[in-house]
N, C-alpha and C. Protein backbone atom coordinates (compact mmCIF):
# COMPACT_ATOMS: atom_id res chain seq x y z
N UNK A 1 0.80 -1.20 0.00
CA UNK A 1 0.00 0.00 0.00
C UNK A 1 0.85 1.26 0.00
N UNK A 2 2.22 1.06 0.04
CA UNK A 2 2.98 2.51 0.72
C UNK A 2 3.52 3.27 -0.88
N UNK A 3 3.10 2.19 -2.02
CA UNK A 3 2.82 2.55 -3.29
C UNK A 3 2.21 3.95 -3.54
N UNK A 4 1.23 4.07 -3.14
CA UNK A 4 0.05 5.38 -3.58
C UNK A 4 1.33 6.45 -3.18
N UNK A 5 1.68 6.20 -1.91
CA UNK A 5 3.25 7.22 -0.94
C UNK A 5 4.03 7.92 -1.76
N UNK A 6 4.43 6.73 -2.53
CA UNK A 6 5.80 7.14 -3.10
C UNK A 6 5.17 8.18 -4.19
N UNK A 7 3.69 7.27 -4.99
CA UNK A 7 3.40 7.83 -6.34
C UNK A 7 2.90 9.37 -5.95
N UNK A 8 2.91 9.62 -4.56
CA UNK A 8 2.78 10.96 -4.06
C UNK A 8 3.54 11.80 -4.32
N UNK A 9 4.74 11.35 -3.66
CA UNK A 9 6.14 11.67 -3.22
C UNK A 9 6.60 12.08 -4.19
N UNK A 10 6.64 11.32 -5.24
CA UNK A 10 7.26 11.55 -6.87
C UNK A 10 6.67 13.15 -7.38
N UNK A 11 5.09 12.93 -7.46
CA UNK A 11 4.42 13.52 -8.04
C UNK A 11 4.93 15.33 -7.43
N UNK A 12 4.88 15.39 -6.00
CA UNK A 12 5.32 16.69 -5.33
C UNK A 12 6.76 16.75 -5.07
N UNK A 13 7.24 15.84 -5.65
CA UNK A 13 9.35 16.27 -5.11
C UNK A 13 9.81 15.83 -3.95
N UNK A 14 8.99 15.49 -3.43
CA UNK A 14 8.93 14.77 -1.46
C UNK A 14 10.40 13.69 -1.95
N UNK A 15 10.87 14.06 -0.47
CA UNK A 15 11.74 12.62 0.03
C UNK A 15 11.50 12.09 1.10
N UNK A 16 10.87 10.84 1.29
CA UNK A 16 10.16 10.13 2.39
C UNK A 16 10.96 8.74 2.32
N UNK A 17 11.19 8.47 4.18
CA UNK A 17 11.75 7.71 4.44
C UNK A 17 10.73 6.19 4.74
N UNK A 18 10.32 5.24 3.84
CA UNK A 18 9.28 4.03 4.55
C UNK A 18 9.96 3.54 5.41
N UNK A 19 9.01 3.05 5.73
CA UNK A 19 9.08 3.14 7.31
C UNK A 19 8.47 1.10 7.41
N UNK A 20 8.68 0.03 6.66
CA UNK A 20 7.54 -1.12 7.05
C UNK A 20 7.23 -1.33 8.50
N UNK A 21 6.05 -1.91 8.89
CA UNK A 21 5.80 -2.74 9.82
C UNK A 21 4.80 -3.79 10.22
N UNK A 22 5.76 -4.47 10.81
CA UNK A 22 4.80 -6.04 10.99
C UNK A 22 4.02 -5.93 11.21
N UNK A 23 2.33 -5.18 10.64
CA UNK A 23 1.00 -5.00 10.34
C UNK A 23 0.90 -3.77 10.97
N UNK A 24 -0.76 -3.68 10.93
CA UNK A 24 -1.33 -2.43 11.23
C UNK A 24 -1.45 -2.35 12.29
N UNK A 25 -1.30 -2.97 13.69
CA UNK A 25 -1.41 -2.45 14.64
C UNK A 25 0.14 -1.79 15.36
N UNK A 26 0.82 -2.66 15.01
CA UNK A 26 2.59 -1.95 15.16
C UNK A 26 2.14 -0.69 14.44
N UNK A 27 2.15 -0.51 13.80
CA UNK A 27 1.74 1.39 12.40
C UNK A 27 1.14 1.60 13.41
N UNK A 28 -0.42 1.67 13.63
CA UNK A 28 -1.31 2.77 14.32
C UNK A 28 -0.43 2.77 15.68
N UNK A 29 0.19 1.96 16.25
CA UNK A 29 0.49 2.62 17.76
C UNK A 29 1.64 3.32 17.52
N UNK A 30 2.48 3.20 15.93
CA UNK A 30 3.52 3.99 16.30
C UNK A 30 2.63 5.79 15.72
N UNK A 31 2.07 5.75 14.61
CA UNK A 31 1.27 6.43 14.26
C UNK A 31 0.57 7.46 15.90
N UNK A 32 -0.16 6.57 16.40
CA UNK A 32 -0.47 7.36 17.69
C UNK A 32 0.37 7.78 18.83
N UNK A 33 1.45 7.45 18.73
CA UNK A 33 2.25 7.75 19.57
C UNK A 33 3.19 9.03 19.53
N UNK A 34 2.72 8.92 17.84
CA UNK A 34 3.84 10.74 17.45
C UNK A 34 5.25 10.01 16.72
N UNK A 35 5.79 8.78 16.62
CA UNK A 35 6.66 8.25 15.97
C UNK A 35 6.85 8.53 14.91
N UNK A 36 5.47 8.61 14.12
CA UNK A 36 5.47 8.75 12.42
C UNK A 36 4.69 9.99 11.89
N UNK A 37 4.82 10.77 10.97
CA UNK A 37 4.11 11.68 10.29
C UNK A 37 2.24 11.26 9.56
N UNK A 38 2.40 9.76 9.56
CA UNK A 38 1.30 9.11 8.62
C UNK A 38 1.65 7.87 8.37
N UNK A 39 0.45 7.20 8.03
CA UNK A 39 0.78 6.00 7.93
C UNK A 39 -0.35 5.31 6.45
N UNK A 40 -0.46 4.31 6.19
CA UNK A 40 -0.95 3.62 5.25
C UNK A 40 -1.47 2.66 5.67
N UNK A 41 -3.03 1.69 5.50
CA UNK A 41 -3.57 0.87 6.07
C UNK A 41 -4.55 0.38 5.73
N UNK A 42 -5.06 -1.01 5.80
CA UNK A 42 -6.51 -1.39 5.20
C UNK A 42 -7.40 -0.65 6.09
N UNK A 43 -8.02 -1.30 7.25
CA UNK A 43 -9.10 -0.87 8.35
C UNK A 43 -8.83 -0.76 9.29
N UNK A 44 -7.75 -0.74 9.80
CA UNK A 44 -6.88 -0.78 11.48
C UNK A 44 -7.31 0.72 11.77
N UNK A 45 -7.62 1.55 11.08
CA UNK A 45 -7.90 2.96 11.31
C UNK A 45 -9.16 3.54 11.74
N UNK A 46 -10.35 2.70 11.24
CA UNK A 46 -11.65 2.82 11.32
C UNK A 46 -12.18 3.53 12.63
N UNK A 47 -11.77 2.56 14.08
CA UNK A 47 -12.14 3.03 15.30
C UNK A 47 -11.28 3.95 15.71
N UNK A 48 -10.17 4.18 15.27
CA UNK A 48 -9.44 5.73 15.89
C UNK A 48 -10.23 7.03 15.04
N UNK A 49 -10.15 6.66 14.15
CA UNK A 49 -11.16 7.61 13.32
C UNK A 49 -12.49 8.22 13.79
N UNK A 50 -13.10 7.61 13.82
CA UNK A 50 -14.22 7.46 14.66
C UNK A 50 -14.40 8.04 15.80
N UNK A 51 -13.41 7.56 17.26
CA UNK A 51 -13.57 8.36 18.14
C UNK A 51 -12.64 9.58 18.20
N UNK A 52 -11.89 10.00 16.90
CA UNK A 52 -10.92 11.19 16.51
C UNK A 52 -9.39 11.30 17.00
N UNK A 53 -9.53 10.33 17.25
CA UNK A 53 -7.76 10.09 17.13
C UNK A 53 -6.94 9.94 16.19
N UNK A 54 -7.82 10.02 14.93
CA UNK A 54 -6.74 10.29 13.56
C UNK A 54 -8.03 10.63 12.48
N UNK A 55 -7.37 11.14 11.56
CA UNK A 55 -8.29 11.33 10.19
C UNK A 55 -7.80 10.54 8.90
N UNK A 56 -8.51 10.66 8.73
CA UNK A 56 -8.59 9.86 7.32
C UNK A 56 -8.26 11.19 6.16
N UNK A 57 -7.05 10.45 5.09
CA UNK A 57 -6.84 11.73 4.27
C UNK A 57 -7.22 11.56 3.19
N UNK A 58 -7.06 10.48 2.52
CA UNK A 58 -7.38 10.51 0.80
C UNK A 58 -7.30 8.40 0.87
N UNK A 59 -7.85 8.56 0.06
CA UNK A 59 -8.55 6.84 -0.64
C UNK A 59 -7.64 6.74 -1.55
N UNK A 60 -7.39 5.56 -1.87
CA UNK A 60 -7.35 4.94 -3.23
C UNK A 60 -7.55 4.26 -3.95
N UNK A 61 -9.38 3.89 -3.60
CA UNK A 61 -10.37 3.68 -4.27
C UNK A 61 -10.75 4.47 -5.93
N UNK A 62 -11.08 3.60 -6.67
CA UNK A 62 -12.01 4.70 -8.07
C UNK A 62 -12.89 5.94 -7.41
N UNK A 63 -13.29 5.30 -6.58
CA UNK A 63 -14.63 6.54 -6.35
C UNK A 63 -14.37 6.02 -4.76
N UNK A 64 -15.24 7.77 -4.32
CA UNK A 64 -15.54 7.69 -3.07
C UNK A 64 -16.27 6.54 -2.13
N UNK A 65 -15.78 6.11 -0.76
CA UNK A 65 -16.79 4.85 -0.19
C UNK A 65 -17.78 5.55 0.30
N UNK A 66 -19.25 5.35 -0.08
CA UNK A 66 -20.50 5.39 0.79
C UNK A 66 -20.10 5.88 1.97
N UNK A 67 -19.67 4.50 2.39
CA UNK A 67 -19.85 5.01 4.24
C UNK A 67 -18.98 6.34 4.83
N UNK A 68 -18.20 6.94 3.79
CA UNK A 68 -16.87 7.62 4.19
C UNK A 68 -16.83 9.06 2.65
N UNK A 69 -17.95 9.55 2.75
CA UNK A 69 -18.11 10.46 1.48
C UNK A 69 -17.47 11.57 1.79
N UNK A 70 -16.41 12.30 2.77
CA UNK A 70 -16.19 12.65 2.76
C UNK A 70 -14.54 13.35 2.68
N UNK A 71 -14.07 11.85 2.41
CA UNK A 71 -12.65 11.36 2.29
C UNK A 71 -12.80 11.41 0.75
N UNK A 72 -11.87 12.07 -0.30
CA UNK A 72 -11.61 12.53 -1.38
C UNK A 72 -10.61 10.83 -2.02
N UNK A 73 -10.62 10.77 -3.43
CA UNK A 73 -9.74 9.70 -3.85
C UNK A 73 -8.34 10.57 -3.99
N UNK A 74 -7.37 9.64 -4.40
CA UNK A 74 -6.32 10.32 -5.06
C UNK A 74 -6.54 10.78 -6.48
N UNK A 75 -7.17 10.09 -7.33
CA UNK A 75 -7.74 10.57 -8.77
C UNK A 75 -7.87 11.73 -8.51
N UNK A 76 -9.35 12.05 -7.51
CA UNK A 76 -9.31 13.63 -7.42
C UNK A 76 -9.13 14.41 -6.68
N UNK A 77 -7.63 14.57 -6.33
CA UNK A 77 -6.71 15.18 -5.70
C UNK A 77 -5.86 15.03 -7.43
N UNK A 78 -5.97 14.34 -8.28
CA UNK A 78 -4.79 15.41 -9.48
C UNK A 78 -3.50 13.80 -9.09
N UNK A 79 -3.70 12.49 -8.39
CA UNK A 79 -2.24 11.46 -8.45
C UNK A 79 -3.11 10.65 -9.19
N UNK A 80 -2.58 10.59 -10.38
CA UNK A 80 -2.64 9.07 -11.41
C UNK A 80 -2.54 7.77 -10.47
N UNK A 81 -3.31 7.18 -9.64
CA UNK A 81 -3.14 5.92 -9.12
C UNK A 81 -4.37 5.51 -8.27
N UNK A 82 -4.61 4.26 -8.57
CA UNK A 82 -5.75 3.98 -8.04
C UNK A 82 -5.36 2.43 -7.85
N UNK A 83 -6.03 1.93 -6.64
CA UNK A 83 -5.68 0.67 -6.04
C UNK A 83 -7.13 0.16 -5.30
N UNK A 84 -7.34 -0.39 -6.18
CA UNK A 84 -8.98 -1.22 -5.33
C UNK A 84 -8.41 -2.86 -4.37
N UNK A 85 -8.27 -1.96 -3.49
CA UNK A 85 -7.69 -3.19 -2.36
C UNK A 85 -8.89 -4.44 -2.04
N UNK A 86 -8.14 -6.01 -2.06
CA UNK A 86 -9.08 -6.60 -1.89
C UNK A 86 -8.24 -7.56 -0.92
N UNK A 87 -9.14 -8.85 -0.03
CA UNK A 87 -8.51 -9.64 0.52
C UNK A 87 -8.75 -10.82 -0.28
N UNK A 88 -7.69 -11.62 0.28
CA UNK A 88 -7.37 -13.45 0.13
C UNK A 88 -7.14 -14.38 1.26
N UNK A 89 -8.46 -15.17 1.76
CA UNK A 89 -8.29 -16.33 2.40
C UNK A 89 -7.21 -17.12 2.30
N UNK A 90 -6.17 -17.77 2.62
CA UNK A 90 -5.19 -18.57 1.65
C UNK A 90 -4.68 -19.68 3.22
N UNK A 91 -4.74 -20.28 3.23
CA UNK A 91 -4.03 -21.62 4.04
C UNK A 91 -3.15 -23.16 3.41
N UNK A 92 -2.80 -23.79 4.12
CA UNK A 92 -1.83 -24.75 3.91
C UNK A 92 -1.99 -25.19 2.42
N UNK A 93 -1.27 -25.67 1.06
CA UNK A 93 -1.37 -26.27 0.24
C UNK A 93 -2.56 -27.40 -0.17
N UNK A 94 -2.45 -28.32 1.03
CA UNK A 94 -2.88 -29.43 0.97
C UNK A 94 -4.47 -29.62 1.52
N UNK A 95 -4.77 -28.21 2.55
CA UNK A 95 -6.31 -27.79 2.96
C UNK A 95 -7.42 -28.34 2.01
N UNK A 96 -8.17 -29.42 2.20
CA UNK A 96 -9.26 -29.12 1.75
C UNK A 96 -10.11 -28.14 1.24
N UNK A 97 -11.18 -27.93 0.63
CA UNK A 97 -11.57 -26.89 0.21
C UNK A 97 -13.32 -27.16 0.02
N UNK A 98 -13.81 -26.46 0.18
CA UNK A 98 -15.71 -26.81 0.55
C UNK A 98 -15.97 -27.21 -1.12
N UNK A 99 -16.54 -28.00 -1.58
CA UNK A 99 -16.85 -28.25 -2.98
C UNK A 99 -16.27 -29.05 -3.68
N UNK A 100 -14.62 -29.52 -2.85
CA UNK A 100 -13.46 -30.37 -3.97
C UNK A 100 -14.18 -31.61 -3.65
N UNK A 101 -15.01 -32.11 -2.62
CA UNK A 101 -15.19 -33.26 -3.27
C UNK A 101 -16.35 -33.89 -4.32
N UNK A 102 -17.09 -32.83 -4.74
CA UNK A 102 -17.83 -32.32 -5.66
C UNK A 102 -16.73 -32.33 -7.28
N UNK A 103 -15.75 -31.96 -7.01
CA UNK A 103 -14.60 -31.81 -8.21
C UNK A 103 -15.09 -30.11 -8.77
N UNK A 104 -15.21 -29.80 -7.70
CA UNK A 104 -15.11 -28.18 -7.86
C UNK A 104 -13.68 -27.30 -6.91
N UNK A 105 -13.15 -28.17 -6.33
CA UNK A 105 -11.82 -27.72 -5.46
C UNK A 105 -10.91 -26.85 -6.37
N UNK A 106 -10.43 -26.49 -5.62
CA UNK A 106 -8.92 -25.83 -6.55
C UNK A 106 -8.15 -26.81 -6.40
């Protein structure tokens, strides 16, 4: 995700140092703690948001989310980049799978 960052960074001349970490809750506590300037994240943000312990700055969704119309994309903010984030279930190789014995498995 720290993609959209850089394609920021580029876009305004910025030199930014990434920063990884072993998920989003390491980020938001360093994030809340004053460690970092900003951070990048799926939903780890939702309930700080909420009760205003951080804001939400820009998406990088196509279009605005419903629930959150007031958070702008990067499209329109003027950065060429858009990232429709999705998840993946994924476990052991050898996992069964609901349907394979149907011969619909992966």
């Amino acid at each position: 995700m720290h993609i959209a960052v850089e394609v920021m960074a580029a876009k305004e001349g910025l030199k930014l140092v990434h920063l990884p970490y072993k998920g989003s809750v390491p980020a938001m506590t360093a994030l809340l703690g004053g460690h970092v300037d900003f951070c990048t994240g799926g939903t780890a943000w939702l309930n700080y948001a909420r009760n205003g312990q951080l804001k939400p700055l820009v998406m990088y969704s196509r279009a605005r989310l419903p629930e959150y119309p007031d958070i702008p994309t990067l499209k329109e903010l003027g950065y060429d980049f858009v990232h429709d984030l999705y998840g993946v279930i994924v476990g052991p190789a050898g996992l069964p799978w609901i349907g394979q014995e149907a011969g619909n498995g992966l």
